[in-house]
Protein backbone atom coordinates (compact mmCIF):
# COMPACT_ATOMS: atom_id res chain seq x y z
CA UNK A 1 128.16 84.57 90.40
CA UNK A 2 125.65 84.05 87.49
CA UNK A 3 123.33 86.70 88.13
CA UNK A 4 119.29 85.76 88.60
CA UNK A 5 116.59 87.65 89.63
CA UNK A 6 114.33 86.53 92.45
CA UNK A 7 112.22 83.27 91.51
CA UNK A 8 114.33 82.64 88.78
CA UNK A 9 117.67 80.44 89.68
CA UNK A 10 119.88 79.49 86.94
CA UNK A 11 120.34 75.75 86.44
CA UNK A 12 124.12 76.41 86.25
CA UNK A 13 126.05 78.19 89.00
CA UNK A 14 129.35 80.04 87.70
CA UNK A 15 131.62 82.21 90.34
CA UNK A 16 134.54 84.44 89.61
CA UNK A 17 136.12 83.22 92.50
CA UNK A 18 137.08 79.91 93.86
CA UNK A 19 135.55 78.23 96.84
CA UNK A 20 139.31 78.54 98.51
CA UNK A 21 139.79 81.89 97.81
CA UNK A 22 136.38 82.98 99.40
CA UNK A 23 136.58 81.24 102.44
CA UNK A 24 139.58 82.69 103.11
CA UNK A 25 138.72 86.32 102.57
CA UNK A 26 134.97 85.52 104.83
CA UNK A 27 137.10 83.82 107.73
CA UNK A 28 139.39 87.02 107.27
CA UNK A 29 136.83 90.01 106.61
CA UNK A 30 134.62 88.38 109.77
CA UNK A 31 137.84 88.65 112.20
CA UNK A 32 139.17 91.90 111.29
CA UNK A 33 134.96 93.06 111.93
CA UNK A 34 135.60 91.52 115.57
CA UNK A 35 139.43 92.86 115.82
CA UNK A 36 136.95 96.39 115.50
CA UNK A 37 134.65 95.91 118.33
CA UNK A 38 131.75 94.91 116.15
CA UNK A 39 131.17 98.53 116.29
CA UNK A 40 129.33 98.35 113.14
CA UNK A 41 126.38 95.76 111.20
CA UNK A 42 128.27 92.73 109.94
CA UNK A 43 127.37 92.88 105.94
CA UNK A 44 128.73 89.83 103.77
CA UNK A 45 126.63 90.73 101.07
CA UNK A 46 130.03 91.66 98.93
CA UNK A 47 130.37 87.89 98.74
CA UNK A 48 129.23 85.58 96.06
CA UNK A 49 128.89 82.63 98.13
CA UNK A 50 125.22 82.23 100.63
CA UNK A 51 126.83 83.32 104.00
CA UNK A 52 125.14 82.33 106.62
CA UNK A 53 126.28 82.86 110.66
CA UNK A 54 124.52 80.92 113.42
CA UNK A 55 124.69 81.17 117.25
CA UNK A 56 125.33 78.05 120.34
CA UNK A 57 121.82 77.60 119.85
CA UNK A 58 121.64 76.85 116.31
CA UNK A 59 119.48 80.18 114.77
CA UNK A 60 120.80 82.41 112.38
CA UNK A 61 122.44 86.01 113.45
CA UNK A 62 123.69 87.02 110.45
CA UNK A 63 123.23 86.52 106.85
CA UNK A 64 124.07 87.66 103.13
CA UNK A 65 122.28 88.65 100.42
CA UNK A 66 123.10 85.46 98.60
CA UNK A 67 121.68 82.89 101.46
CA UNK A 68 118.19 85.35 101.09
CA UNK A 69 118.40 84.58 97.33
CA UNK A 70 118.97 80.86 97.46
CA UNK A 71 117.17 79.97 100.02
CA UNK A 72 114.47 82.12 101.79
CA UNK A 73 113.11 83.92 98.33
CA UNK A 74 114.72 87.14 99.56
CA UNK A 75 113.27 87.18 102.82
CA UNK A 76 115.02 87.38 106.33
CA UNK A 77 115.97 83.81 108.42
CA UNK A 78 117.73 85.96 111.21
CA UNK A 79 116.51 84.58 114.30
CA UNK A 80 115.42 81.13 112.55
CA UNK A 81 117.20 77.70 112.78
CA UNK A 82 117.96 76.73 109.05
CA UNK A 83 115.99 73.72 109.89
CA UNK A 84 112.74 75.18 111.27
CA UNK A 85 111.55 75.01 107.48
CA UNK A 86 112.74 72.36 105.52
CA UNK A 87 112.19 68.80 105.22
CA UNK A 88 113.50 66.23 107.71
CA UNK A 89 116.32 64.58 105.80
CA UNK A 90 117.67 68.14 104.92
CA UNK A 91 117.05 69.24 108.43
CA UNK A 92 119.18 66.28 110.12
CA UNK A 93 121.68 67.14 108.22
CA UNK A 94 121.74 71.02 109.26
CA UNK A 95 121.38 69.68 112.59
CA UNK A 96 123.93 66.65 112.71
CA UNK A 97 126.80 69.03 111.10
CA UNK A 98 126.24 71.96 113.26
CA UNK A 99 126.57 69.85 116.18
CA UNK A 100 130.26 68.20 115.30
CA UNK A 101 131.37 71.71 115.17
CA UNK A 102 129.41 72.68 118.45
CA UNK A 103 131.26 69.54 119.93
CA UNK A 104 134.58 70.51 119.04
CA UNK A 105 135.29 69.86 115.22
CA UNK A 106 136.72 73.01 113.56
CA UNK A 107 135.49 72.10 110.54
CA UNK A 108 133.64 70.41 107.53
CA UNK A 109 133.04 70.24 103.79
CA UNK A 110 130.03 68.58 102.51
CA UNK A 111 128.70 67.67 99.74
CA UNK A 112 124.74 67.43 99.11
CA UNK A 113 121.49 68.52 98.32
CA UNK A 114 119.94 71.58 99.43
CA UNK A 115 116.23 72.94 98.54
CA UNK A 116 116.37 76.45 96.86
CA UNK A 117 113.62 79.00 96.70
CA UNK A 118 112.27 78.34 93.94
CA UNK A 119 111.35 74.38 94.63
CA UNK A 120 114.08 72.97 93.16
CA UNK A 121 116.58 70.85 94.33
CA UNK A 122 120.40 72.10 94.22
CA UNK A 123 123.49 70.07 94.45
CA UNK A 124 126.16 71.96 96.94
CA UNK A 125 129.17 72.28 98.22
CA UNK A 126 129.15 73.36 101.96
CA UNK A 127 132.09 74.63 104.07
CA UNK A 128 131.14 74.95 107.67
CA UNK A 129 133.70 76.32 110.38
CA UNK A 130 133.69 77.01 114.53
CA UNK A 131 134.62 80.57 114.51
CA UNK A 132 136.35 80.01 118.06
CA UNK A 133 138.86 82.83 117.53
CA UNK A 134 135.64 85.09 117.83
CA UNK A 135 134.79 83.82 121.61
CA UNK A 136 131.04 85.72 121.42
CA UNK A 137 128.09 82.53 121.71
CA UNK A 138 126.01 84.94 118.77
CA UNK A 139 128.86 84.02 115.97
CA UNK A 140 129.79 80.52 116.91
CA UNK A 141 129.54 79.06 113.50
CA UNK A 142 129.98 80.07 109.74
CA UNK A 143 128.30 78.54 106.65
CA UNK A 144 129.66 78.86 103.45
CA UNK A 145 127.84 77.26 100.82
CA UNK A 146 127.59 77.05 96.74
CA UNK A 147 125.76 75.52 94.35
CA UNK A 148 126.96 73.32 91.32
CA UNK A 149 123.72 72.73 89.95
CA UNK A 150 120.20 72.61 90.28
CA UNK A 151 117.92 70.06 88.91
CA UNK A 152 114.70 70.51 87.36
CA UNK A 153 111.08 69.90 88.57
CA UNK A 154 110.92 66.85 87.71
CA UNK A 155 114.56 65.39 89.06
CA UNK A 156 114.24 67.55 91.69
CA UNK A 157 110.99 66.05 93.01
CA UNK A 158 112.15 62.02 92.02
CA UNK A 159 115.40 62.46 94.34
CA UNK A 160 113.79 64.28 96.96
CA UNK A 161 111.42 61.23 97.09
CA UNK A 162 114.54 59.20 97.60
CA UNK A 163 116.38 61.08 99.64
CA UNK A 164 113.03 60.72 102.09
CA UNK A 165 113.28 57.08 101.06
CA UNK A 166 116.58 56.93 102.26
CA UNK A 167 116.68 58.93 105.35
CA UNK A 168 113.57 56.31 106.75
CA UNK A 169 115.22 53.44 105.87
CA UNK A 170 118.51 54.57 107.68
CA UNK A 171 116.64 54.86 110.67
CA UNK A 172 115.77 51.09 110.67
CA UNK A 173 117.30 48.91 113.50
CA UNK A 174 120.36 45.93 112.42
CA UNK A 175 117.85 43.67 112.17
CA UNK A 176 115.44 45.45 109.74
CA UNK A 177 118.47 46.42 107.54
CA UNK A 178 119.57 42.92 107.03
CA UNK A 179 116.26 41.62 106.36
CA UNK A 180 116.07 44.34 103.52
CA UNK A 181 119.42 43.43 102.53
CA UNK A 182 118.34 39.86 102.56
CA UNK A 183 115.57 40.28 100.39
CA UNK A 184 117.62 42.45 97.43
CA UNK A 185 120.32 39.69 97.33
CA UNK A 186 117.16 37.18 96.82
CA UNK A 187 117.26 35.39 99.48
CA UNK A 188 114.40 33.44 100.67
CA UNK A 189 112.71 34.40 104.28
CA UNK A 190 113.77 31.07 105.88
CA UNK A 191 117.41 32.09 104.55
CA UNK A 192 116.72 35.86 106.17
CA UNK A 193 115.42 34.46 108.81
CA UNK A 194 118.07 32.04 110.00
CA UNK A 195 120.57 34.93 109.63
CA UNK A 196 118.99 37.13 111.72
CA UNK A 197 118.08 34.84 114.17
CA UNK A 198 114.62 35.50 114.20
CA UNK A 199 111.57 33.02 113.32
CA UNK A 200 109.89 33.24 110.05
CA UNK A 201 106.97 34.77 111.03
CA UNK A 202 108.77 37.03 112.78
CA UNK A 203 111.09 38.20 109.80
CA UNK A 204 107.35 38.37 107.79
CA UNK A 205 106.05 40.90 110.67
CA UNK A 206 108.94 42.78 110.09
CA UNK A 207 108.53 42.85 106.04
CA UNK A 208 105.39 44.02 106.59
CA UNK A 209 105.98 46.51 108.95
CA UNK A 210 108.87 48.10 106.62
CA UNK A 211 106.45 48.01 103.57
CA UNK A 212 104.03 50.05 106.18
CA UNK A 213 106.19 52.49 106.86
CA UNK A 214 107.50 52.84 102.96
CA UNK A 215 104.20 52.55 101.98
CA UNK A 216 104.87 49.78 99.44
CA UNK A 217 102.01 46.65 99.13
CA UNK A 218 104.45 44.27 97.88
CA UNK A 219 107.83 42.32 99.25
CA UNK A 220 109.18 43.30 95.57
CA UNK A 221 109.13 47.24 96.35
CA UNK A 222 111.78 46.78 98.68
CA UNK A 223 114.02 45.30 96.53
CA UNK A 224 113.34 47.94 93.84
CA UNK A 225 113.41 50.75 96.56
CA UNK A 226 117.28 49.29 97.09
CA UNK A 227 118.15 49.28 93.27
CA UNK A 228 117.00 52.90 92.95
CA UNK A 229 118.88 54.23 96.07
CA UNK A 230 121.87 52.79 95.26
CA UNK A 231 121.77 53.37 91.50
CA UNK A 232 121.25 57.03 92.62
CA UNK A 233 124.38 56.68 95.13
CA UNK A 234 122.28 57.26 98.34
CA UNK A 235 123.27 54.16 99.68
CA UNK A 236 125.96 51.15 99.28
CA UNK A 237 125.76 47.93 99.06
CA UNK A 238 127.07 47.75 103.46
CA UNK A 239 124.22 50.86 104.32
C-alpha cells in the first residue's frame, strides 16, 4: 500500500496485492488462528487492506492497523459499532449490509463512499463475509475494505452534501417520489396531481413539505436537486 503517515492520506491508493488475492489469504490466516484455539491475539496488521472483525451485535472485536489509519486517526474502535460515529447515510449502509450477512447472506462486495480520518471522502471497494465456519458470536463477520481514491476538500464536502441529499429523499413515501419526479419531467401540479391521485392543494402541501425538509424556498430546487443527483449517479431516472 502507498505508505502515509497519520493525517496525511494519499489521494491515490496503490497495493502490491490484488483485492482477490488478499481476501483469500485473510479468510485463510483467520481460520487456521481458530483451527489453533485462538490461543493467541488475532493481529491482521500484516495486511494492506483496513481489516475490520465485528460480533452478532454489530461492534468491532478485532481490527488492523490499516482500519486505525483510514478511519479512526490511529485510534482504537474495538468495542464500537462502525456506525456509532459517522453520518447517517454512511451509517445505514454499515448497518443495512451487516444485517444481509447476519440474515443469512455469505457475502457482499460494495462499492461506495466511506469518510477517512482526515475529512475527506474516499471512494471504496468493500468485501464483507459471514465467517460461519468460525461458529464463535465475537467473529461473526469480516470487513475487507480498500480505497481507490479520495477526493479533495472541496469534492469531498459537495458529494457528501448529496449523498445526505439523497439518502432523505429515498426515505420519501410513493407518493412524494412521484410528485418530485413529476416536477423534473415539467409537469404541471394539476398533471402531478391527477397522477397521484391526490387534489392540488394537496400535491402543493406536499411540495412544500419536501422543500421543508430539503431546505429549498423554491419548487425549482427540486428539480435542480434531481439533475445534480443523477448527474452525480446517486440516483436514476426510476429512484
Amino acid at each position: 500500500m502507498h505508505d502515509s503517515h497519520q493525517g496525511d492520506q494519499p489521494d491515490v491508493w496503490e497495493y502490491q496485492t490484488s483485492l482477490e488475492e488478499e481476501k483469500a489469504e485473510v479468510i485463510s490466516f483467520i481460520l487456521r488462528w481458530n483451527a489453533r484455539g485462538q490461543t493467541e491475539p488475532l493481529n491482521l496488521d500484516r495486511f494492506e487492506s483496513s481489516i475490520v472483525l465485528k460480533n452478532t451485535q454489530r461492534m468491532i472485536t478485532c481490527e488492523n492497523a490499516a482500519f486505525r489509519r483510514l478511519t479512526a486517526a490511529g485510534q482504537s474502535s474495538v468495542g464500537l459499532a462502525t456506525d456509532s460515529y459517522m453520518a447517517a447515510n454512511f451509517a445505514k449502509l454499515s448497518r443495512d449490509s451487516d444485517s444481509m450477512l447476519l440474515d443469512g447472506v455469505s457475502n457482499l462486495e460494495l462499492e461506495h463512499l466511506w469518510p477517512i480520518a482526515d475529512g475527506r471522502t474516499a471512494t471504496m471497494t468493500t468485501y464483507k463475509r459471514r465467517m460461519h465456519e468460525i461458529k464463535d458470536p465475537r467473529y461473526s463477520i469480516l470487513v475487507i475494505g480498500r480505497v481507490s481514491s479520495v477526493m479533495d476538500r472541496t469534492e469531498s464536502e459537495y458529494r457528501r452534501t448529496l449523498t445526505e441529499v439523497r439518502e432523505l429523499l429515498v426515505q420519501l413515501d410513493e407518493v412524494d417520489r412521484s410528485i418530485c419526479r413529476g416536477y423534473a419531467r415539467g409537469d404541471t401540479t394539476k398533471e402531478i396531481a391527477s397522477a397521484v391521485g391526490r387534489t392540488t392543494r394537496a400535491v402543493e402541501l406536499r411540495r412544500q413539505k419536501i422543500m421543508d425538509l430539503m431546505g429549498f424556498d423554491r419548487p425549482i430546487e427540486i428539480v435542480k436537486m434531481l439533475v445534480r443527483l443523477e448527474e452525480n449517479g446517486l440516483i436514476n431516472e426510476h429512484f
